[in-house]
Structure formats: C-alpha cells, structure tokens
Protein backbone atom coordinates (compact mmCIF):
# COMPACT_ATOMS: atom_id res chain seq x y z
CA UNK A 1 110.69 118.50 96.78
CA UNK A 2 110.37 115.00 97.72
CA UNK A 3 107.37 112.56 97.56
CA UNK A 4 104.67 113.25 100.30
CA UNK A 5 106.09 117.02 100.58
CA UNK A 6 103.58 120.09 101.25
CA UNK A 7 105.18 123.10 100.71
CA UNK A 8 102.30 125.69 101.36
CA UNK A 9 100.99 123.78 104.64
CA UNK A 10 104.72 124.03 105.94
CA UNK A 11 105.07 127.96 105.10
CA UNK A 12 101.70 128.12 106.76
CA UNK A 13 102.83 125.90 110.15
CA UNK A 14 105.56 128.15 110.13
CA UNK A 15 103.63 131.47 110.17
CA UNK A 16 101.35 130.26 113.12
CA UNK A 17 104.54 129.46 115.38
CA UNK A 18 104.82 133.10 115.84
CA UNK A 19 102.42 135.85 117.38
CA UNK A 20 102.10 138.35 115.48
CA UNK A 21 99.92 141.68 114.98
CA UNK A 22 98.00 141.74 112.07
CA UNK A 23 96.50 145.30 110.32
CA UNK A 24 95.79 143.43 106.90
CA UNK A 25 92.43 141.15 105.81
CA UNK A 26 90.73 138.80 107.04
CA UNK A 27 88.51 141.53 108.69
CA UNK A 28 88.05 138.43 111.39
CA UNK A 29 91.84 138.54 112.29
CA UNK A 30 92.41 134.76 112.84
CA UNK A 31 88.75 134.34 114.29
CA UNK A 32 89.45 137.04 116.94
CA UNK A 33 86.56 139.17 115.60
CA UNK A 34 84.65 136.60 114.96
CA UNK A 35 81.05 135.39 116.30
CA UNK A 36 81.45 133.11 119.23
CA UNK A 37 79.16 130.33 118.08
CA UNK A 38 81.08 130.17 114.92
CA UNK A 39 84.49 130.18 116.69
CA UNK A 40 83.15 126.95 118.61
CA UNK A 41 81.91 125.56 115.76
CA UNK A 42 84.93 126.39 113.57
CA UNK A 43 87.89 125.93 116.20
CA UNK A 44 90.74 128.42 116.71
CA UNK A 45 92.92 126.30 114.28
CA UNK A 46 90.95 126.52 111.10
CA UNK A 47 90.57 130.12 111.37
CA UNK A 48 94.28 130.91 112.20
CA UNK A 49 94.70 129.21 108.97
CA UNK A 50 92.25 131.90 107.16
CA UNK A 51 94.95 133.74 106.01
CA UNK A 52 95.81 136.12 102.74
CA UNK A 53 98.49 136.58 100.70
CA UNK A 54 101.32 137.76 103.33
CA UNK A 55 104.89 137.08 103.25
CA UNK A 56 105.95 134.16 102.93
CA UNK A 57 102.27 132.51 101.52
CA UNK A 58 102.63 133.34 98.12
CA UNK A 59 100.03 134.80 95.40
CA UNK A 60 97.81 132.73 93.45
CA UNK A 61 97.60 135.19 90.65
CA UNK A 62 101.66 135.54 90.26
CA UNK A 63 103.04 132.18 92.19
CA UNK A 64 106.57 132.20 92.84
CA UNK A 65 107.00 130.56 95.95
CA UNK A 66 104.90 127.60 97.87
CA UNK A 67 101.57 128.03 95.63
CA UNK A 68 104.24 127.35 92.74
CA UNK A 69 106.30 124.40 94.27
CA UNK A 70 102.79 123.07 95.35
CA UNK A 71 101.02 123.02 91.90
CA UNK A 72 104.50 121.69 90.38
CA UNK A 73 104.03 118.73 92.63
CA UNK A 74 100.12 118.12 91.55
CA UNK A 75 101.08 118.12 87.89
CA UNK A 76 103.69 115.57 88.12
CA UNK A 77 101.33 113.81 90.61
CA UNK A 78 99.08 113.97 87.31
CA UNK A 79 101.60 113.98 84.79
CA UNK A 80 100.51 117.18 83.15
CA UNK A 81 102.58 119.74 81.98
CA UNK A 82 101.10 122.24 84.31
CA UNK A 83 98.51 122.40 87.19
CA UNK A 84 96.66 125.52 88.21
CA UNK A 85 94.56 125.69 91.58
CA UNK A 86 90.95 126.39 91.46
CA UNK A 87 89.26 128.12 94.14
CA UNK A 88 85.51 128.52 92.73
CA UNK A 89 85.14 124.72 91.72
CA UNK A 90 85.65 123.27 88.10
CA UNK A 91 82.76 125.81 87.64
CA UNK A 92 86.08 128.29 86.84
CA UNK A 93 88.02 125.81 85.27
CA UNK A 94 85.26 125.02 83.07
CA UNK A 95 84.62 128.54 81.91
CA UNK A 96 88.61 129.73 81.89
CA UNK A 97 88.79 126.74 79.53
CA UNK A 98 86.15 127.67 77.12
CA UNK A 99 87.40 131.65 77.16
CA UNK A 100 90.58 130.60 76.68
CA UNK A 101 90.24 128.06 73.87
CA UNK A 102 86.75 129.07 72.12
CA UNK A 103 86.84 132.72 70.62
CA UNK A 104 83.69 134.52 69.96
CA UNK A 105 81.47 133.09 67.19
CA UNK A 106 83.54 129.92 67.73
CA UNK A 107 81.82 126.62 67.04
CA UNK A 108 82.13 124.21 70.45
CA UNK A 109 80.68 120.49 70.61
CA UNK A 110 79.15 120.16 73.50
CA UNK A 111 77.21 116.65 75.02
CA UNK A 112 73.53 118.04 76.07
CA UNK A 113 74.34 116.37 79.50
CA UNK A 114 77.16 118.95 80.31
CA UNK A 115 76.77 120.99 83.17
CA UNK A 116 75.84 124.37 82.86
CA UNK A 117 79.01 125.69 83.99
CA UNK A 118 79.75 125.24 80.07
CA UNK A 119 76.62 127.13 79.62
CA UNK A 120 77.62 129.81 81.25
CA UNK A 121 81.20 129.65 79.96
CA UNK A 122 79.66 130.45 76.89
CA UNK A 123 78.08 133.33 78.09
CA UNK A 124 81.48 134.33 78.63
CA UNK A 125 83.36 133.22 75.36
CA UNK A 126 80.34 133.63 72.83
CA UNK A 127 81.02 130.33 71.09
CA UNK A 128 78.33 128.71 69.20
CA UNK A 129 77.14 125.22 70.66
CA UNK A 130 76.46 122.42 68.53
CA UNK A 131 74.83 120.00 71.02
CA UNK A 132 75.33 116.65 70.23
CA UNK A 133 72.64 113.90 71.69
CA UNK A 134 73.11 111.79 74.40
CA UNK A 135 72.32 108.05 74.84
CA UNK A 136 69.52 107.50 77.92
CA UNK A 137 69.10 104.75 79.73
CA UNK A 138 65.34 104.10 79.20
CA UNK A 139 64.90 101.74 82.99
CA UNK A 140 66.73 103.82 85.35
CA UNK A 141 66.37 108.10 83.30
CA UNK A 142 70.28 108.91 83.49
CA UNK A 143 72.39 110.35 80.82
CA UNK A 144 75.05 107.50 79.75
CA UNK A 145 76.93 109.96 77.57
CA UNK A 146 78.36 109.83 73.79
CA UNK A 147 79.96 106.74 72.67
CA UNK A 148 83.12 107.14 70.31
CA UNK A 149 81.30 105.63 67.74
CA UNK A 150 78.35 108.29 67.96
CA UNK A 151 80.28 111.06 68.15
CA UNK A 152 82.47 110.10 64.91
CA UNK A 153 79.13 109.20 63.37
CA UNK A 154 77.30 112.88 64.60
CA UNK A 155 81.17 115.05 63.71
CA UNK A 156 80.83 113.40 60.09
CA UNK A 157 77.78 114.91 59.45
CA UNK A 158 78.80 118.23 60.88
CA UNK A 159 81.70 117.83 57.85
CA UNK A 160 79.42 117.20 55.17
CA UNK A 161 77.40 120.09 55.69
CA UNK A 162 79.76 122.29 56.30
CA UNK A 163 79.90 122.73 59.91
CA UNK A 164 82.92 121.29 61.21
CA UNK A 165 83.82 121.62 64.74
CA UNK A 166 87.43 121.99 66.05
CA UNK A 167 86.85 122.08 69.72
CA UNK A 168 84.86 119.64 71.85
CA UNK A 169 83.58 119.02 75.53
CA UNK A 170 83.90 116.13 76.68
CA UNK A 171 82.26 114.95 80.15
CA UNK A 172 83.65 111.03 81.28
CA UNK A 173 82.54 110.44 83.73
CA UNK A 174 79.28 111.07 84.30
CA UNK A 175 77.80 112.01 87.44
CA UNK A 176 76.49 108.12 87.65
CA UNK A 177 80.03 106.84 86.57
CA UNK A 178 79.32 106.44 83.21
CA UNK A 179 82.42 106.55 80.46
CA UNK A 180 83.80 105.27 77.86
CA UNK A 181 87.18 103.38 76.67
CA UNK A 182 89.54 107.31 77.90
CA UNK A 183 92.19 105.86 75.26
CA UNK A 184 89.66 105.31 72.39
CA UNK A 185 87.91 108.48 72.68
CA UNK A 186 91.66 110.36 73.11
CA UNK A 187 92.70 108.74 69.80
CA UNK A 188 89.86 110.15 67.72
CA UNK A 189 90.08 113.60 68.76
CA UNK A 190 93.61 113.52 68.11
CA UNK A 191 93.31 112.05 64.79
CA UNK A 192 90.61 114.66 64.04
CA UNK A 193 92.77 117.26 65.48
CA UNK A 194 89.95 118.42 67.64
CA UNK A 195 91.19 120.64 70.93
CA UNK A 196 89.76 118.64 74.00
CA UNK A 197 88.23 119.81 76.90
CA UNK A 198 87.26 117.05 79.60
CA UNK A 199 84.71 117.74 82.46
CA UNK A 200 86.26 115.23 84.93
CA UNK A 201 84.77 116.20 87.42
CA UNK A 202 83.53 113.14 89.10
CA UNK A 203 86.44 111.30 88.20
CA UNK A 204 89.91 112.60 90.02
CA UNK A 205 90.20 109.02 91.80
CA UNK A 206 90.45 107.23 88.95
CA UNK A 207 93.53 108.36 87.73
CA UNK A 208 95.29 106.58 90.48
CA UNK A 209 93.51 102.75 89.37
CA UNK A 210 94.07 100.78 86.00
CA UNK A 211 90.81 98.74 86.13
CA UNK A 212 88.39 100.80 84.66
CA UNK A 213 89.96 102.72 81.53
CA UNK A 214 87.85 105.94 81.97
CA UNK A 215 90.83 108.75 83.34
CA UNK A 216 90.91 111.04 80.48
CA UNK A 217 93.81 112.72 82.40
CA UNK A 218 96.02 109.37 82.08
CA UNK A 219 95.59 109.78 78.13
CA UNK A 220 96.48 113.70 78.05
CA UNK A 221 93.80 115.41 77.00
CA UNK A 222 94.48 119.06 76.13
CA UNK A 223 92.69 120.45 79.00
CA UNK A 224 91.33 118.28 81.74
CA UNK A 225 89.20 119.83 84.99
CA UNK A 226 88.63 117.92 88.59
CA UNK A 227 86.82 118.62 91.29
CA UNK A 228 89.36 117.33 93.64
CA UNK A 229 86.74 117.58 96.72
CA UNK A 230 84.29 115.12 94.73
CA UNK A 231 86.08 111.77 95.14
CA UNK A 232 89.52 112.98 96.38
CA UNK A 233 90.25 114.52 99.89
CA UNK A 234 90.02 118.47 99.20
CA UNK A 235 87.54 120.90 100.69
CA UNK A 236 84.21 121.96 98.79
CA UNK A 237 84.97 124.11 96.42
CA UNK A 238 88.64 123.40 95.54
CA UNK A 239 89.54 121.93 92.32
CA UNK A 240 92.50 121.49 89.58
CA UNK A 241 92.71 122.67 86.35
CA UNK A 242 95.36 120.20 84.29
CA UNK A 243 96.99 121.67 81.32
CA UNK A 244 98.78 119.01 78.70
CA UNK A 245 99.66 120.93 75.90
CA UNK A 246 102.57 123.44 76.49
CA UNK A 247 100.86 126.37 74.25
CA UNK A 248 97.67 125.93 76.38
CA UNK A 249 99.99 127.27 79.30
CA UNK A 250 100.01 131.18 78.45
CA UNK A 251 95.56 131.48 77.34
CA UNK A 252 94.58 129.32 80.04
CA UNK A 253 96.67 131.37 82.74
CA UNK A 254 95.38 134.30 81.17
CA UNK A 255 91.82 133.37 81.50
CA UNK A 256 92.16 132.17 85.07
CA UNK A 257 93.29 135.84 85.82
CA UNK A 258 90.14 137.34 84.81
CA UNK A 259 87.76 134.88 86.52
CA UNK A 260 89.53 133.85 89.65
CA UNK A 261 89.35 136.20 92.64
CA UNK A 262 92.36 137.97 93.51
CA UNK A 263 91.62 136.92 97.71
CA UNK A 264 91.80 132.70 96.98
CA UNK A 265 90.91 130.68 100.40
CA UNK A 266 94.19 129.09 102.09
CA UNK A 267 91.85 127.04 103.50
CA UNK A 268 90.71 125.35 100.37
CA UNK A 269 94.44 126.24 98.36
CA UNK A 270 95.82 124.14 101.97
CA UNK A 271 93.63 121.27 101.37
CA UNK A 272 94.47 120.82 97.88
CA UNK A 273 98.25 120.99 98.99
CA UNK A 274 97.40 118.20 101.55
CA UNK A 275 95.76 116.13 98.59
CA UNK A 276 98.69 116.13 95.97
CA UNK A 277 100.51 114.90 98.78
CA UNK A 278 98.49 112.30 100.25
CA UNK A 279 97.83 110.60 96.85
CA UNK A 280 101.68 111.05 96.17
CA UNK A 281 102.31 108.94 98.91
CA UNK A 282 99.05 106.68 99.40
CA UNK A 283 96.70 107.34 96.19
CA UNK A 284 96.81 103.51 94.56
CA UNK A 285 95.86 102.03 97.84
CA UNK A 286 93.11 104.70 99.12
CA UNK A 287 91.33 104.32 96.25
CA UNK A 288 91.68 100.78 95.96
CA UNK A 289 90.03 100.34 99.37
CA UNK A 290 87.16 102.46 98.65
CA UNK A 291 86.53 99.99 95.48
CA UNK A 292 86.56 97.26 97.81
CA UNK A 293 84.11 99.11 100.11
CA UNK A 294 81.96 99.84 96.92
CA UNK A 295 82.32 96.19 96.03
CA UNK A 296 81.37 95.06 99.52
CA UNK A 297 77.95 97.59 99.31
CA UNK A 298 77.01 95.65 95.71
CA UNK A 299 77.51 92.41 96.95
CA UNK A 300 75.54 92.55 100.20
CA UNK A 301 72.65 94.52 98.67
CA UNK A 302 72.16 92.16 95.46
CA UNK A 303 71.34 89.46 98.53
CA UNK A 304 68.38 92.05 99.64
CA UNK A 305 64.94 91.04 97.64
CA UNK A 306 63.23 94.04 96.99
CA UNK A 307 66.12 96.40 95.62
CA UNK A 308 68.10 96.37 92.19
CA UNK A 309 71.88 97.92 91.91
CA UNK A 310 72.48 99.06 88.55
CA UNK A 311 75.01 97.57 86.22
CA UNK A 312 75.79 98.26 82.63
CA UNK A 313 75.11 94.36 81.57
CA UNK A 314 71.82 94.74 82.64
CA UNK A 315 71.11 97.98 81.43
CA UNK A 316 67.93 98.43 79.43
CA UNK A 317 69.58 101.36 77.30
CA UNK A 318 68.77 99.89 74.34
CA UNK A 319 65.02 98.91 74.62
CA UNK A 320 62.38 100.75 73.48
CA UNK A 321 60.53 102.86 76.30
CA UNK A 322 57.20 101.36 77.24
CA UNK A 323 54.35 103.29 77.15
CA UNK A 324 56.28 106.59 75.89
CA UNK A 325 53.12 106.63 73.63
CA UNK A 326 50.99 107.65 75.89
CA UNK A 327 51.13 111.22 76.44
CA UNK A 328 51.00 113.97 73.94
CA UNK A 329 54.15 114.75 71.81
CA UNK A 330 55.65 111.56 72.10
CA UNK A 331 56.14 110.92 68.77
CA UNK A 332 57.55 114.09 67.93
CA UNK A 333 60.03 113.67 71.06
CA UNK A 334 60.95 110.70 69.76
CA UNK A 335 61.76 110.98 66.21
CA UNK A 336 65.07 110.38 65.37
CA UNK A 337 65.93 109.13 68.36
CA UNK A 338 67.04 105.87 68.05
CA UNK A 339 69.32 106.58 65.19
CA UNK A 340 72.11 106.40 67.28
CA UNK A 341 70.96 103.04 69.18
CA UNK A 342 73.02 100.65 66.16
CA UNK A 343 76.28 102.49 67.13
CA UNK A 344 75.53 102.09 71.12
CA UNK A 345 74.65 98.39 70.57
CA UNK A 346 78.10 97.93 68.32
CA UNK A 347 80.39 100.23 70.78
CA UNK A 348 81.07 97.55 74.14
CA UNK A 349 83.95 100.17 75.37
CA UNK A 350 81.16 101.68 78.19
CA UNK A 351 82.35 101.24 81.66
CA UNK A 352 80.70 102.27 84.95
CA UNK A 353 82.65 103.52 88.14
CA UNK A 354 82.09 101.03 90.82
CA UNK A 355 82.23 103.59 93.56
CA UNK A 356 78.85 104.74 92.20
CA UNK A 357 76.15 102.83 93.37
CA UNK A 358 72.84 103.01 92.10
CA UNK A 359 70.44 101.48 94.19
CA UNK A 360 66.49 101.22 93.05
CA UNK A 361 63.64 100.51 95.55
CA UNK A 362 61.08 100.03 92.76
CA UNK A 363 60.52 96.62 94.11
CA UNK A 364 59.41 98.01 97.27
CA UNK A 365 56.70 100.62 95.82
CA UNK A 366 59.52 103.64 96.48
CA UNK A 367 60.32 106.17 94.50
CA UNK A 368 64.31 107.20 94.39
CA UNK A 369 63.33 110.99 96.48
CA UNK A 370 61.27 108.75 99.33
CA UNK A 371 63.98 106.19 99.62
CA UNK A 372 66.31 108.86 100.36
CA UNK A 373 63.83 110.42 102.77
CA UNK A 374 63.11 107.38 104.96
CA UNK A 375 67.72 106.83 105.07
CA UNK A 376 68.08 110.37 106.12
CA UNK A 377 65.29 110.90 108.46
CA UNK A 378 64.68 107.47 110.14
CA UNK A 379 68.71 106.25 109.90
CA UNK A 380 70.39 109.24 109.47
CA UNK A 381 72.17 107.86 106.25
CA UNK A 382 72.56 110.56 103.61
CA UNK A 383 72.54 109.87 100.23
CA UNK A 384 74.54 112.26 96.70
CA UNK A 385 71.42 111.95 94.74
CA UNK A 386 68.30 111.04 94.63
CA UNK A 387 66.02 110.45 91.30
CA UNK A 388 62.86 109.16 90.52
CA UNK A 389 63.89 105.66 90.46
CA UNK A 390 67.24 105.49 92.46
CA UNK A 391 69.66 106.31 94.84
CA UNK A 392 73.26 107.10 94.60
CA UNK A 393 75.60 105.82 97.30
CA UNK A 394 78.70 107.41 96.69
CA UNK A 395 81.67 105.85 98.02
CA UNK A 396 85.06 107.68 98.48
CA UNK A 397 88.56 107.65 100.31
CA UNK A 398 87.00 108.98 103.61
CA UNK A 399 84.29 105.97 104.39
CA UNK A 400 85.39 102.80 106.55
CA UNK A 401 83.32 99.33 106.59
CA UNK A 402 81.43 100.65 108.85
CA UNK A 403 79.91 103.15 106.98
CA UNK A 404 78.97 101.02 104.68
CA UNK A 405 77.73 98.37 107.35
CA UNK A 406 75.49 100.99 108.35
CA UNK A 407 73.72 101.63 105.15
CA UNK A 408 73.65 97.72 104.55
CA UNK A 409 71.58 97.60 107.92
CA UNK A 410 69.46 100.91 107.05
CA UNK A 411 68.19 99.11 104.04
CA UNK A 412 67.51 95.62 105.06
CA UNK A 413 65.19 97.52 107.47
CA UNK A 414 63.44 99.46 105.01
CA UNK A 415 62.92 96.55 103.14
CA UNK A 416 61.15 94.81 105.98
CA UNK A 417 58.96 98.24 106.38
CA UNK A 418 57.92 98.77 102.82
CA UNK A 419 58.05 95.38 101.55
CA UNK A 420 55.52 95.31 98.63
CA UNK A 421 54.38 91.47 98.87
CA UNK A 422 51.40 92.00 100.22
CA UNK A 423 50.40 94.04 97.14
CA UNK A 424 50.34 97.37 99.33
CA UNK A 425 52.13 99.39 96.04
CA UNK A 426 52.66 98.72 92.58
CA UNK A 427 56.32 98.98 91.54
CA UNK A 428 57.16 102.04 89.18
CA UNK A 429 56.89 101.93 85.56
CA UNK A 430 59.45 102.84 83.08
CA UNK A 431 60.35 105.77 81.86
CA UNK A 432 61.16 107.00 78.46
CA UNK A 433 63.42 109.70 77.94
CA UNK A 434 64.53 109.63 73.78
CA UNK A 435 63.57 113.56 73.66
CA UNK A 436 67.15 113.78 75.13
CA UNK A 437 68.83 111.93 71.74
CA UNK A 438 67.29 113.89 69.39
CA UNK A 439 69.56 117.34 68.16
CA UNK A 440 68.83 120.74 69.77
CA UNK A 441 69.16 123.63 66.92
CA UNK A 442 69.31 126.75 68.77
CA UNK A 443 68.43 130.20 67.17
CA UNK A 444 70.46 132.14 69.32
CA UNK A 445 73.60 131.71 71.18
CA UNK A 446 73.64 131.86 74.77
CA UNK A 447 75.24 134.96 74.83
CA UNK A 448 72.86 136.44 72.81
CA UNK A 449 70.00 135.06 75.27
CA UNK A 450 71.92 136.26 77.99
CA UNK A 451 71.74 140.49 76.96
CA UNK A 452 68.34 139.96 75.44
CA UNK A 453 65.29 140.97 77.33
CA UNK A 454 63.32 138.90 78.76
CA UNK A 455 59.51 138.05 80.40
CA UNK A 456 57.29 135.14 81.79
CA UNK A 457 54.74 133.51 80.07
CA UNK A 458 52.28 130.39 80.89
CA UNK A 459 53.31 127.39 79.20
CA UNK A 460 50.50 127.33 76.62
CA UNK A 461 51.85 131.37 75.83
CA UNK A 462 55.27 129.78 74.79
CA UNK A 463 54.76 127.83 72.02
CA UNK A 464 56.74 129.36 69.21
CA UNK A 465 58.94 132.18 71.18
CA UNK A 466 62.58 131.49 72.09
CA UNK A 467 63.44 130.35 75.25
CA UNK A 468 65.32 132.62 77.88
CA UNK A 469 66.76 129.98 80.77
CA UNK A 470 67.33 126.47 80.70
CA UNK A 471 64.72 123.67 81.62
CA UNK A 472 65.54 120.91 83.15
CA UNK A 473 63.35 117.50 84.08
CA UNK A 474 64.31 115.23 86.52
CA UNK A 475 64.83 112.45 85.75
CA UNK A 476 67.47 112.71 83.88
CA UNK A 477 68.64 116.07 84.67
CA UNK A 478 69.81 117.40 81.63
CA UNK A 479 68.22 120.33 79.97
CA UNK A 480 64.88 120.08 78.06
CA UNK A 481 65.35 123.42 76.97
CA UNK A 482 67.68 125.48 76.21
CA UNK A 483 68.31 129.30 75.94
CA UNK A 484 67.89 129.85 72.68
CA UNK A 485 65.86 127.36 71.32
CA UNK A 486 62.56 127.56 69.91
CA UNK A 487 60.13 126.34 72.12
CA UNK A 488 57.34 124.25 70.07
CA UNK A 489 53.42 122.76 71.04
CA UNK A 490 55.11 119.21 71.94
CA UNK A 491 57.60 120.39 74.42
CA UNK A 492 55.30 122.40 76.08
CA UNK A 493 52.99 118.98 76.08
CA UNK A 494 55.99 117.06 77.92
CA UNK A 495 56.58 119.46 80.25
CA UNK A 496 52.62 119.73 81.06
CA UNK A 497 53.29 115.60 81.08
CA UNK A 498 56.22 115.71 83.33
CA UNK A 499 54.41 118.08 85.77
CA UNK A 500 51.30 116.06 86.25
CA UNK A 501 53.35 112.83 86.62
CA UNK A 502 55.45 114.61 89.27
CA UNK A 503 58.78 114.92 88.31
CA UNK A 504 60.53 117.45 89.39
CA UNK A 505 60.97 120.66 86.55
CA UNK A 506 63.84 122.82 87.16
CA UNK A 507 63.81 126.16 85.81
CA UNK A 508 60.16 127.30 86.00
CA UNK A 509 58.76 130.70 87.09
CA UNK A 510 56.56 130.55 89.70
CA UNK A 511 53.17 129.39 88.86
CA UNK A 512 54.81 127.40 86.30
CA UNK A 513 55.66 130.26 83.75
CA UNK A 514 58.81 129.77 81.32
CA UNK A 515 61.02 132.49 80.70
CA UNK A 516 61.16 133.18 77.06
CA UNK A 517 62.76 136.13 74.95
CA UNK A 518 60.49 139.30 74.46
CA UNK A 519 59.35 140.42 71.23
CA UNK A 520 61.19 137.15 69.89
C-alpha cells in the first residue's frame, strides 16, 4: 500500500477487463436493462461500475479484502485508529454513533443547532437530550455554536443539580463555518472525561490546512463523522465515520451493522476510495487553492457597494436585537438569553472557514431567497443556501478562477439592477433570534414522542399540549420546537410573528396546524 494507492478502484478496473455473464443483482446488469435515456445520461462506464459484492469486490459488512485495505488507507490519511465507510451520509454515522455510545435512558448533550440526524439517532438509542443553547448572531440569524467557555459554564450547572452528562455532541463546524479553538474544546472534554461525538460534517477539508484551528479530527476526538462529498471530492451520499479510541472499534462496528444496508453503492464506496487517495497525494495543496479562490471571492466583492461579506470581527453577535420588542412574546423569548453573552464576549477562540462566504444584499433592498433567485435564473449561478439576509457561496476543491470570475461578474450586475440609491427599497432590518439561547426542557424523550399518538391542531389549539415534530424557522434554521416540549402562548405568538413577517416555518401541517401529542 503505497501513497496515492486505490485498492478497490483497481479490483474494480480489473473486473471490467473481462466479459462476463452475470445472473446476480443489479437487476440492470451493468445498464443493459436499463432505460435508454438514463443510459445516455449515465454513460456505459458508470453503470458497469454498479456492481455488488462479487468476487474479488469485497463486503462492506465483513471487509477482508479491498474495502479493508481501502479504509486502512483513509484512517492513516486521518490518523484515526480506524475508518469505516458510510453509504447513507453522516446521517448513519451520526445515529450508529449515538446507538453505539448512548444506551437507553442515557443522558446526551446535545447543541440545539445539531442536525436532526441526532434527533433521530435518538429515536434509535432512547437517550435523554439535555439541549444546551446556542449563541446567534443577532445581524445576519445563523447559529454560531457553543463556545468552550459556555459549555463549561452550562456542564457546571448540570453538576450541581445533579444532572451530569458523560457524553456530548459536538457540531464544529457549522454549516456557515463557524468553530471554535478544535484543541481547546478537545482538552475540556478530556479533562471532564466526557465521550465526544463531533458532527464534522462541513469540515473534512480542513483537516488537511493548519490556519484555522477548527479540525476536531486533528485533535482525536472519540468519534468524529464527515461528509466527505461536502467539501472533499466524494459522491453525494458517501461519508466516513473516524474512530480514535480503540474500545470504540467493536460498538461502533456493531451499530453500523444494524443501520447500514447490506447492498452499499460501489459507486459511492469507489469515490470515497478515489478521495483517500487524492488527498494522500494532493490534499495540502487542493485545499489551499480553494482558500485562495475563497480569498479572491472576499476581496473582489468587499470592492462592490451595495453587498456586505460576513466576518467574525464585524459580527454583531453580541448586540442587543433591535426592535425584538415588538411583537408578542418577546420578552418571554428572551429571558435568560443573554446570560451567556459575558462568556462569548471573553472567549476570542471563534474562527470562521474562509471557504464559506456569506454574502448579504441588504444594501440593495434583497432579501437572501431573491438574491439567490435572480443568480440562478438570470446567470445561472447556483448558490448552497439561501436565508433571509444572505447567501452562501461555497467554495471547494472542484471550482477554478473562473468560477469564481463568474459569480464576481453575476453580482456586479445585480448590483447595477437593484441598486437601492434611488430610494426604490428600504434595506432589511435586523433580526433577533435570543429564543434560540434560552434552555429547552423537554417532557418527553424523542423516543417517547416518536411511539406516541399523534394529531393536528391550529396554532391557537396548541398552547399547553406537547409537541409531536420539530419546528423549525428560518432564519436560523434550528428547531423552535421540539418533540417533546411543551408548547406555551408565546411560542405560538412567534411562530404567528414569524409567519406574517414571512419567514419560512418548517414543520407545519398544512393550513398551518402543529403536530402535537394526543390526549397529552
């Protein structure tokens, strides 16, 4: 096994030199039974390579051959003491983590930003969630995420009353970049001997750069999940699962058995083969030239009147919201929430990922969704997100300068179009989000929700049951409401709020009907 080598795309080359007969699945048999169009679209190549688990291919499930000399190679790519292949996203890893490490009844800190894989995943494990608050910022309506400091500040409290937690979920970065000092926050979960379990989902590249101290995987945390297709070269859908504790080996293994289909895609198990190997060989420099690219998008866009890129320095995370006064249960949302804001104004470890670029058109009268509208439709430039107030511009190891050029040009247009000089459209206002730093008590655990019977009921009707399915307000995209909370008369208000001020609500019943718990 040398540096750059790719043992499963070699057994794989191999078995395509040779014609063969096949009587096993893929029902398609190499794209022979397949629908024209798609065999246009698709090419004969890619489905040759739709293969299952003959000789010679290895078995996800049991590897002993390529599969295992290919995951070998990722984890001392990584340095972790093992590497398992994910075919269902870090949606799997996510949840074998959680059965594997958080028995039922368990107690689990999890960050109210974390995606609801972990949600589900405790569906799965039925662990008790004690959902920590996250830090807003107030301008732009993203999660920023739990600062060391918080977190030892929030886990002391759990101590003194009795509650201690043993296991944690961590998510660094954040889907906008967002993390804090890796080594820092690694240091006082080991010192609290607290079992870690990073969503890193958005951050595979960043393992292979030493500017920006947010790889949890470079400080070993006990379990540590990628999406390898995010930021690194692998097809949708394929990630990595890093172990780096030995004894984590044997429940994590286990776990992946029960969740993980037993017909994995050598499609998506090829790409990730092709991926340990490229960033073997090439990984410091790719991802050093798509920081230059990001760089190069910052710098030409901050010379644009009428946008604003975000940057941490700048960041209005710890002002007070303007006008969050102004609708009904704001000062019930509110309370308590800026407890927290001394130990975010004291804690200067919080870094952003450069290759996420935030861009707002505020300035020109646009709104984040009808931004990204006008670049897809007018200048076919497609955007990863779009928000209230902003843009994300994602920038990875497959975009060239001219990429980038072209988005450069596709906004210096729309700036011309919709510049709001002339008074034509008032910029946006602010939004305040401190709902989202408050605690979340739940009265059931999700698991519980999950088997319990449900039914709809107008939002006025909810006020006092328990809620059935998460809610979730964009901005910031993180849940309002969770199963198993008790829903009460001011969060109905700032949903009614949210509605009529047109953000988008995620998680609503048609004609705007929660699902709640019945006879609860």
């Amino acid at each position: 096994m040398q540096k750059g080598y790719t043992p499963l795309l070699k057994k794989i080359s191999e078995y395509l030199q040779h014609t063969r007969a096949g009587f096993h699945t893929p029902g398609h048999q190499q794209g022979k039974g397949c629908l024209a169009e798609l065999r246009e679209l698709f090419g004969t190549r890619a489905l040759n390579m739709d293969l299952t688990e003959v000789p010679g291919l290895d078995n996800l499930q049991a590897p002993t051959g390529c599969l295992k000399d290919s995951q070998a190679l990722a984890a001392r790519l990584f340095g972790a003491q093992a590497t398992f292949y994910l075919v269902n996203g870090s949606t799997v890893g996510l949840q074998a983590a959680l059965l594997a490490l958080n028995p039922p009844g368990g107690k689990v800190l999890i960050p109210r930003h974390a995606h609801i894989a972990v949600l589900n995943g405790l569906v799965l494990s039925g662990g008790r969630p004690v959902i920590m608050p996250v830090k807003v910022e107030r301008k732009w309506g993203f999660p920023l995420g739990v600062s060391p400091r918080a977190l030892s500040t929030f886990l002391s409290k759990q101590e003194e009353s009795g509650e201690a937690v043993r296991l944690a979920v961590t998510v660094q970065p954040t889907y906008q970049g967002i993390g804090f000092n890796a080594a820092k926050v690694r240091q006082y979960f080991a010192a609290q001997g607290i079992s870690q379990i990073v969503d890193e989902a958005h951050g595979a590249h960043l393992y292979f750069q030493d500017k920006y101290p947010l790889s949890m995987q470079r400080e070993k945390a006990d379990l540590v999940i990628q999406s390898t297709h995010k930021t690194l070269a692998a097809l949708t859908q394929a990630s990595m699962l890093h172990v780096n504790k030995e004894e984590l080996l044997e429940p994590v293994g286990a776990a992946l058995h029960l969740l993980q289909t037993t017909s994995p895609s050598y499609l998506l198990m090829a790409s990730l083969d092709g991926v340990q190997a490229q960033m073997a060989g090439d990984g410091a420099s790719l991802v050093e030239q798509a920081l230059e690219l990001a760089a190069f998008l910052r710098r030409e866009l901050a010379c644009i009147p009428g946008y604003e890129i975000f940057s941490l320095e700048q960041s209005s995370r710890f002002e007070p919201s303007s006008g969050f006064e102004s609708f009904p249960g704001a000062s019930f949302l509110s309370a308590g929430a800026d407890k927290e804001t001394d130990d975010w104004a004291q804690d200067d470890d919080c870094y952003q990922d450069p290759t996420k670029v935030l861009v707002s058109a505020a300035g020109l009268g646009l709104t984040g969704w009808e931004l990204a509208e006008i670049l897809r439709e007018k200048y076919g430039v497609v955007v990863e997100l779009a928000d209230y107030y902003y843009v994300l511009f994602l920038i990875t190891l497959g975009h060239s300068k001219e990429d980038v050029e072209k988005a450069i040009r596709a906004l210096r247009e729309i700036r011309k179009e919709h510049w709001a000089g002339g008074g034509k459209r008032a910029p946006l206002k602010n939004l305040n989000t401190a709902c989202y730093e408050k605690p979340v008590d739940l009265v059931l655990s999700p698991r519980k929700v999950y088997y319990s019977m449900k039914e709809e009921l107008n939002l006025h009707q909810s006020v006092g049951r328990i809620c059935g399915a998460p809610l979730v307000i964009y901005p910031p995209g993180i849940p309002c409401l969770w199963p198993g909370q008790l829903i009460e008369k001011e969060q109905v208000e700032y949903l009614q709020w949210a509605l009529q001020n047109g953000l988008q609500v995620q998680g609503l019943r048609p004609r705007q009907k929660l699902t709640v718990l019945r006879n609860c």
